[in-house]
Protein backbone atom coordinates (compact mmCIF):
# COMPACT_ATOMS: atom_id res chain seq x y z
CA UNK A 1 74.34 -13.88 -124.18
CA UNK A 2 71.25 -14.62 -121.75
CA UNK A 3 69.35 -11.44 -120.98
CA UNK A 4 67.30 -11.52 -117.88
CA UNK A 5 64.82 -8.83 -117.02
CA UNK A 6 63.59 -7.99 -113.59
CA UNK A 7 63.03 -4.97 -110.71
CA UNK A 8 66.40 -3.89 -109.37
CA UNK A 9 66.67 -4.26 -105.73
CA UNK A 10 68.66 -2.49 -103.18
CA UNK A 11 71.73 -3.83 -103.15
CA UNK A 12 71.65 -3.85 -107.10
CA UNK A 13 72.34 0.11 -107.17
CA UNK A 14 76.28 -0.12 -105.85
CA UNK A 15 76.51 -3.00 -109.01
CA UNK A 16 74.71 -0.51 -111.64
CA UNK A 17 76.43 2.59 -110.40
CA UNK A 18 78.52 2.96 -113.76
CA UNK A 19 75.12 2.61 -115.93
CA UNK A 20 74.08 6.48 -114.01
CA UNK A 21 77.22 7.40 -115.41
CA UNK A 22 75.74 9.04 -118.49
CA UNK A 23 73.19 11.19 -116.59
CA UNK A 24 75.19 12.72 -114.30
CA UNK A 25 74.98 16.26 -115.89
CA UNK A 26 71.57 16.38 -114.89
CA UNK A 27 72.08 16.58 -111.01
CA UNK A 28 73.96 18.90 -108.87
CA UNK A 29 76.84 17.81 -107.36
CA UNK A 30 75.57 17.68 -103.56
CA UNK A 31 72.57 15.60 -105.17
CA UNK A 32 74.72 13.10 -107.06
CA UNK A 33 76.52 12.60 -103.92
CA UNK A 34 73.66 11.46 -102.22
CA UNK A 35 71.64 9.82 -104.42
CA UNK A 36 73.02 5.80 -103.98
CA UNK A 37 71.32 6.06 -100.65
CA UNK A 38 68.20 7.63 -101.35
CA UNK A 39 67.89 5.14 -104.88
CA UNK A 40 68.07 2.45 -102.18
CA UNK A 41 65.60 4.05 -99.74
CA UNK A 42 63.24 4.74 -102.84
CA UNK A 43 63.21 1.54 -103.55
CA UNK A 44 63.08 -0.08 -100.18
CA UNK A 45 59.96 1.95 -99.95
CA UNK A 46 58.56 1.00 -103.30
CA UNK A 47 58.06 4.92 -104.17
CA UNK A 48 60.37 4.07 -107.60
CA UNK A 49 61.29 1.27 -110.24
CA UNK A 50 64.54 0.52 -111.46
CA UNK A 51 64.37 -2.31 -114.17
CA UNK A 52 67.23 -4.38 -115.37
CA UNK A 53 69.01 -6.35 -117.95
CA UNK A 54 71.24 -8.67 -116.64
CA UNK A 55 73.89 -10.77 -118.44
CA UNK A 56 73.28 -13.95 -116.80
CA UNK A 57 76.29 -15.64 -118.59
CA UNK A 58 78.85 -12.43 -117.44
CA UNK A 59 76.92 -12.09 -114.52
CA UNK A 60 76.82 -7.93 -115.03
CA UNK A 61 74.02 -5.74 -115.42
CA UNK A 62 74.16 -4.14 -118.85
CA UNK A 63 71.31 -1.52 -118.65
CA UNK A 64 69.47 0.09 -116.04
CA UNK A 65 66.15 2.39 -115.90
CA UNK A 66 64.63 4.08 -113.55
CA UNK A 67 60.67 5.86 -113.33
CA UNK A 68 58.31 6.90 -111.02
CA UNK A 69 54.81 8.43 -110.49
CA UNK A 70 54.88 11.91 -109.76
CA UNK A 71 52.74 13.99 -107.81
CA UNK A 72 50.62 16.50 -109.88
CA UNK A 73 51.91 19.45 -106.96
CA UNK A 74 55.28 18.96 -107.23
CA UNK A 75 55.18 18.31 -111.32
CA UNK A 76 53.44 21.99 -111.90
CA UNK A 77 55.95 23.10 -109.81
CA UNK A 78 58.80 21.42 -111.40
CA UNK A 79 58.03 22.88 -115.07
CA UNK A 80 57.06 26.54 -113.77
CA UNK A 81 60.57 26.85 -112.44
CA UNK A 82 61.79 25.46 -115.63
CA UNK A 83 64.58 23.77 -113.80
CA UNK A 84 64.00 20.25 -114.85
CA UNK A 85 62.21 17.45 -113.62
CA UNK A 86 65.00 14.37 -112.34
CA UNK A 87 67.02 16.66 -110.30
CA UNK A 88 63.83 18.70 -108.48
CA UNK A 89 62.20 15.15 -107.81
CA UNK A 90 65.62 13.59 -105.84
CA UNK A 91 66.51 17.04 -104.47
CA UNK A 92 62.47 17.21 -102.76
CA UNK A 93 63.02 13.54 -101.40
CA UNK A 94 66.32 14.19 -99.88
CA UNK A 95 64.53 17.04 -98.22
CA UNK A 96 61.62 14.94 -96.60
CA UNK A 97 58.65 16.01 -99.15
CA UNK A 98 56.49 13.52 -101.08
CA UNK A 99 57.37 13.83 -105.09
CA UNK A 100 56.84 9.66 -105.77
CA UNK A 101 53.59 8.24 -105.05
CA UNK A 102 53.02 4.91 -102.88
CA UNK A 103 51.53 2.01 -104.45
CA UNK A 104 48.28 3.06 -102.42
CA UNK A 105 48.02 6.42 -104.18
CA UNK A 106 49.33 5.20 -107.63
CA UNK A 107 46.24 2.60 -107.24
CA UNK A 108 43.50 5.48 -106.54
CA UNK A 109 45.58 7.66 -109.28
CA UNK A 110 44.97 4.50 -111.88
CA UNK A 111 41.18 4.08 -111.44
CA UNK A 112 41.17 8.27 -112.40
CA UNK A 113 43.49 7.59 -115.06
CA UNK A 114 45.52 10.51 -113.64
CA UNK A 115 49.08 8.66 -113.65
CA UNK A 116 52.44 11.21 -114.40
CA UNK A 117 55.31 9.10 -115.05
CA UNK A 118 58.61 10.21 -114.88
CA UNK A 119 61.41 8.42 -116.60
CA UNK A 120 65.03 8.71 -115.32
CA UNK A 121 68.40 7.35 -116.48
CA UNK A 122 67.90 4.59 -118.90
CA UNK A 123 70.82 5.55 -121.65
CA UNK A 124 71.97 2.17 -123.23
CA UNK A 125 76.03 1.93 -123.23
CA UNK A 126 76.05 2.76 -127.36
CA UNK A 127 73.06 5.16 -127.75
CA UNK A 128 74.04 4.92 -131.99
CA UNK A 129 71.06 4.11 -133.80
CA UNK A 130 73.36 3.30 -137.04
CA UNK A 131 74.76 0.58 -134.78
CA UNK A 132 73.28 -2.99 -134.84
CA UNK A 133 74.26 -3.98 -131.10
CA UNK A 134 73.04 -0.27 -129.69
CA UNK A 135 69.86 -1.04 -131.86
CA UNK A 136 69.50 -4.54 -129.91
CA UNK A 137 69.94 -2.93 -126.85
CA UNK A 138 67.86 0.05 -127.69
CA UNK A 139 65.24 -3.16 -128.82
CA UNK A 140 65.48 -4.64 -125.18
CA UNK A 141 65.10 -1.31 -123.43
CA UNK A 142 62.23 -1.01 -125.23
CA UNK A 143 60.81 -4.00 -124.11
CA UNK A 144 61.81 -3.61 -120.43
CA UNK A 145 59.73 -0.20 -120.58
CA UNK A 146 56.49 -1.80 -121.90
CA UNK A 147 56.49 -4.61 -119.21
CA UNK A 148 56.50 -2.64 -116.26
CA UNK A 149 54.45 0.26 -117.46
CA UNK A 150 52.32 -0.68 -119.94
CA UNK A 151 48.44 -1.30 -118.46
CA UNK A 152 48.88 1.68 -116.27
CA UNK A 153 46.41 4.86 -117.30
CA UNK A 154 48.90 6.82 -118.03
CA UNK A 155 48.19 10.80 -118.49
CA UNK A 156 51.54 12.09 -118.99
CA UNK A 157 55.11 10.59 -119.76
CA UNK A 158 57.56 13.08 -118.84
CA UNK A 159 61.74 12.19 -119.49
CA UNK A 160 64.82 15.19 -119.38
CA UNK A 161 67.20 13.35 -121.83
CA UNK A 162 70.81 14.58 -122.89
CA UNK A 163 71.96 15.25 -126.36
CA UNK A 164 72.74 11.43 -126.53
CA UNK A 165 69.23 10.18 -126.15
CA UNK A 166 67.49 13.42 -128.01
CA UNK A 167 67.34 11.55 -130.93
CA UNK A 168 65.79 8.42 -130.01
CA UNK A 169 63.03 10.51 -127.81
CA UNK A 170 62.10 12.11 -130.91
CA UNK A 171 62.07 9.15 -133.04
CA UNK A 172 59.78 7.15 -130.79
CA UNK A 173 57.27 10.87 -131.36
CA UNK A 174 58.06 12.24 -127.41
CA UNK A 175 57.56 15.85 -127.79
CA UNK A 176 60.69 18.40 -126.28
CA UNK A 177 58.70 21.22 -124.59
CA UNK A 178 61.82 22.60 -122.12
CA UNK A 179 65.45 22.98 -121.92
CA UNK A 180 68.06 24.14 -119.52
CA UNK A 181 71.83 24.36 -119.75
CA UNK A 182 72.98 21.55 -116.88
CA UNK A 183 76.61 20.37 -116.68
CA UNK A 184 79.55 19.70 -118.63
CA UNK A 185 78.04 22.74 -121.14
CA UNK A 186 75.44 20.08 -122.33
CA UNK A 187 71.67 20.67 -122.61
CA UNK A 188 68.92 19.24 -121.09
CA UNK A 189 65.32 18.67 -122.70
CA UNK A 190 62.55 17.86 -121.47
CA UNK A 191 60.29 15.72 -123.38
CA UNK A 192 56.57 15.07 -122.47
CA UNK A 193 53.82 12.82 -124.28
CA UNK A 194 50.19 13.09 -123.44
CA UNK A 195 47.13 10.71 -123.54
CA UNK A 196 46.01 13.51 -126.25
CA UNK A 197 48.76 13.64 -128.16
CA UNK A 198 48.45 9.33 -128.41
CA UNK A 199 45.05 9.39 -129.88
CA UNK A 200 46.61 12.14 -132.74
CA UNK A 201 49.54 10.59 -133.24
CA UNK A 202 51.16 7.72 -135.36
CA UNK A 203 51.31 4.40 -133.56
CA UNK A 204 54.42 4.26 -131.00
CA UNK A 205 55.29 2.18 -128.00
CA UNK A 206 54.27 5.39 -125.41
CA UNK A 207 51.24 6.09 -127.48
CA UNK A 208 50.39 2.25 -127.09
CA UNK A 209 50.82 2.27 -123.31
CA UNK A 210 48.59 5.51 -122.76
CA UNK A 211 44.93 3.81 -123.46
CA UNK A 212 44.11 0.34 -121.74
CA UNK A 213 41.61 -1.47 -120.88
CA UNK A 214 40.51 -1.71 -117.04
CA UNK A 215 41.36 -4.99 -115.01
CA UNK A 216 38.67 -7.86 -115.25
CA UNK A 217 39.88 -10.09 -112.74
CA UNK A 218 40.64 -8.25 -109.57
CA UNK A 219 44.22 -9.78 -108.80
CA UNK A 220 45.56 -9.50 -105.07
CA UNK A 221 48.87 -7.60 -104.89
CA UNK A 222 50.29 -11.29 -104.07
CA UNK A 223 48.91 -12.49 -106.89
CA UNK A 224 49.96 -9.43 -109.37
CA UNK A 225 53.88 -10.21 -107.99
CA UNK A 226 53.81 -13.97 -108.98
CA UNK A 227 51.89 -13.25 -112.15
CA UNK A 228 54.95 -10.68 -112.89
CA UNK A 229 57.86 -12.98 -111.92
CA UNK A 230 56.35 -16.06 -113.99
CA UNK A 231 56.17 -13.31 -117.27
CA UNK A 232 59.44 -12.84 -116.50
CA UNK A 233 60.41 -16.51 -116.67
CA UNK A 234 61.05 -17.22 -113.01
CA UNK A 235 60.22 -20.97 -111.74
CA UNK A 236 57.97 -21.64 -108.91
CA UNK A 237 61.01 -22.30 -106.73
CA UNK A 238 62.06 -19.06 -107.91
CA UNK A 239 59.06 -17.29 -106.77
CA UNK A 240 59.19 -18.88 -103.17
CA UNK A 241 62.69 -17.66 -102.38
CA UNK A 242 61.99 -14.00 -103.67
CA UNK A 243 58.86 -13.51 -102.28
CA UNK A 244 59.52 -15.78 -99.14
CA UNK A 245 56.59 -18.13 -99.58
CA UNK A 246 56.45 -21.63 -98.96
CA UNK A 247 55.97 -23.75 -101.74
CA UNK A 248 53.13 -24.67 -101.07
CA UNK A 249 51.80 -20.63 -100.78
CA UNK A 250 52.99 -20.46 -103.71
CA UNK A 251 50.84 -22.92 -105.37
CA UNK A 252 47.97 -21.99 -103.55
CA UNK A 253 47.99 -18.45 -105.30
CA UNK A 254 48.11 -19.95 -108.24
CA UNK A 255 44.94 -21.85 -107.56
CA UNK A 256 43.07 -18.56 -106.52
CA UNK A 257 44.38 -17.30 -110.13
CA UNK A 258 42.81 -19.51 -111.90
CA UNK A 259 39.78 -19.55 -109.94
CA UNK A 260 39.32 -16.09 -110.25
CA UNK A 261 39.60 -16.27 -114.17
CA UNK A 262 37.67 -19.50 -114.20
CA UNK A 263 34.76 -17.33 -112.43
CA UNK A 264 35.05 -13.64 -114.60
CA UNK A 265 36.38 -15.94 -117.70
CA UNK A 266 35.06 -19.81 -118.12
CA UNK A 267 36.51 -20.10 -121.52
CA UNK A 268 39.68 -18.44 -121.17
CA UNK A 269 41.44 -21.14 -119.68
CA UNK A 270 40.87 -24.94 -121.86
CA UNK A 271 39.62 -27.31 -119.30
CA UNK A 272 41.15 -29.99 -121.60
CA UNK A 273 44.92 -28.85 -121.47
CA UNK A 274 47.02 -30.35 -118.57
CA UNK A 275 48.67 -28.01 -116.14
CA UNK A 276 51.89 -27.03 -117.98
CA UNK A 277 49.69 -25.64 -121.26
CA UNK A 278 46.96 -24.04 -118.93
CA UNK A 279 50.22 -22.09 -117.31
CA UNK A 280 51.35 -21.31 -120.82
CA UNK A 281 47.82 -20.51 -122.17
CA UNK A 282 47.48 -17.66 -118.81
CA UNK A 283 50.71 -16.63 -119.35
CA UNK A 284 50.53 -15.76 -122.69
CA UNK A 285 47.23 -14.15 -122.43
CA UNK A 286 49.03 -11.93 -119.74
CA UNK A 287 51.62 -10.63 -121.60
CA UNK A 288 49.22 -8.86 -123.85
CA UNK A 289 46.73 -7.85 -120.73
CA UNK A 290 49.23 -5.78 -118.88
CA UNK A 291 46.41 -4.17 -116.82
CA UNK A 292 45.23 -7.07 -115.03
CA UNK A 293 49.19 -6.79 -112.90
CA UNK A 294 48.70 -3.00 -112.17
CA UNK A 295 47.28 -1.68 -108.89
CA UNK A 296 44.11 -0.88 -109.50
């Protein structure tokens, strides 16, 4: 099976509307109802991320997860009500007000190192840790969570999880710090992780993504978006039909990359190495300098 990774677009939510399935409980009916649309509006807007793993052989998506940065208003709020967090964030879009930042504000938000993600949906189809494929999965969800937020200077990580994901929250050391009766007589917690709580804690993939380093090179937002789609193995023809470039656009961005890092970096790029190892050489160094893809 060929797993693909990438950002969910629009038309992807009517596809992935089974994998939502599990967190229905969480939302009121009227919300639930209405929430297709407004996923798609979200992310016409770019106010949310929904990542996906796609089986390229079935040609289904097999996992689906969704996060956002919140505003600091409408998070202290959110927990004085003590009526969750995924629900109250929909149900204040739906009504016209502001919970997800724009990528102008999550940019100014970065440099203060004042990010509040939320996490939403996101349950694999076998949540059984005792079960190798659910692990796998579990493995890959993992993953898909560190690309896209990992580099970010992150403050809080906030996710309301159902009994079926409590135990994986805890393992991975989120904290529970609410919970609410929602539907179907389940309950709802809702885990939080600090930048504090990183620096005293054991090593964990959300302690990992709460420090980083700042950005060196001072990527464009066009140059950020092919850096991303190459790290997620997408040829240069690829790139030009997604992001509606020309080829040769698309070539010319890369040629302000490496000038850039050639400038801030002489020696991280071999002058020796032909074209195909200097790609792998920046790519490579990219997937371990997160940062340098984040608005900043």
């Amino acid at each position: 099976m060929q797993i693909r990774l990438r950002r969910a677009k629009p038309e992807d939510i009517s596809r992935a509307r089974k994998l939502l399935e599990p967190d229905r409980p969480l939302f009121p009916p009227d919300t639930w109802a209405s929430l297709p649309n407004l996923l798609e509006d979200l992310l016409d807007r770019e106010r949310i991320l929904l990542c996906l793993l796609e089986d390229m052989d079935a040609g289904r998506i097999v996992f689906i997860g969704g996060s956002g940065f919140v505003t600091p208003d409408f998070l202290n709020q959110a927990i004085e009500n003590a009526a969750g967090l995924v629900a109250p964030a929909f149900n204040a879009e739906l009504r016209g007000r502001t919970t997800f930042l724009n990528h102008k504000h999550v940019a100014e938000a970065n440099r203060r190192g004042d990010l509040c993600l939320l996490n939403f949906f996101g349950v694999p189809p076998r949540p059984d840790l005792e079960d190798h494929s659910a692990l796998e999965t579990l493995g890959n969800m993992t993953d898909a969570w560190n690309f896209f937020h990992k580099g970010f200077s992150l403050r809080e990580i906030w996710y309301e999880a159902l009994p079926v994901m409590r135990e994986f929250m805890l393992r991975i050391g989120m904290r529970p710090c609410q919970e609410r009766p929602v539907a179907d007589g389940q309950i709802g917690t809702l885990f939080r992780f600090t930048r504090e709580q990183a620096l005293e804690t054991t090593p964990s993939w959300p302690a990992s993504a709460m420090i980083c380093p700042r950005p060196r090179f001072g990527f464009t937002r066009g140059e950020q978006q092919l850096l991303e789609y190459a790290l997620l193995d997408h040829s240069d023809r690829e790139v030009s039909c997604q992001l509606q470039l020309s080829a040769e656009a698309v070539k010319k961005r890369w040629r302000f990359i490496y000038r850039k890092i050639s400038r801030v970096d002489p020696t991280l790029l071999r002058p020796d190495l032909n074209g195909a190892d200097q790609r792998r050489a920046l790519l490579q160094f990219m997937r371990s300098s997160l940062q340098e893809l984040r608005p900043y």
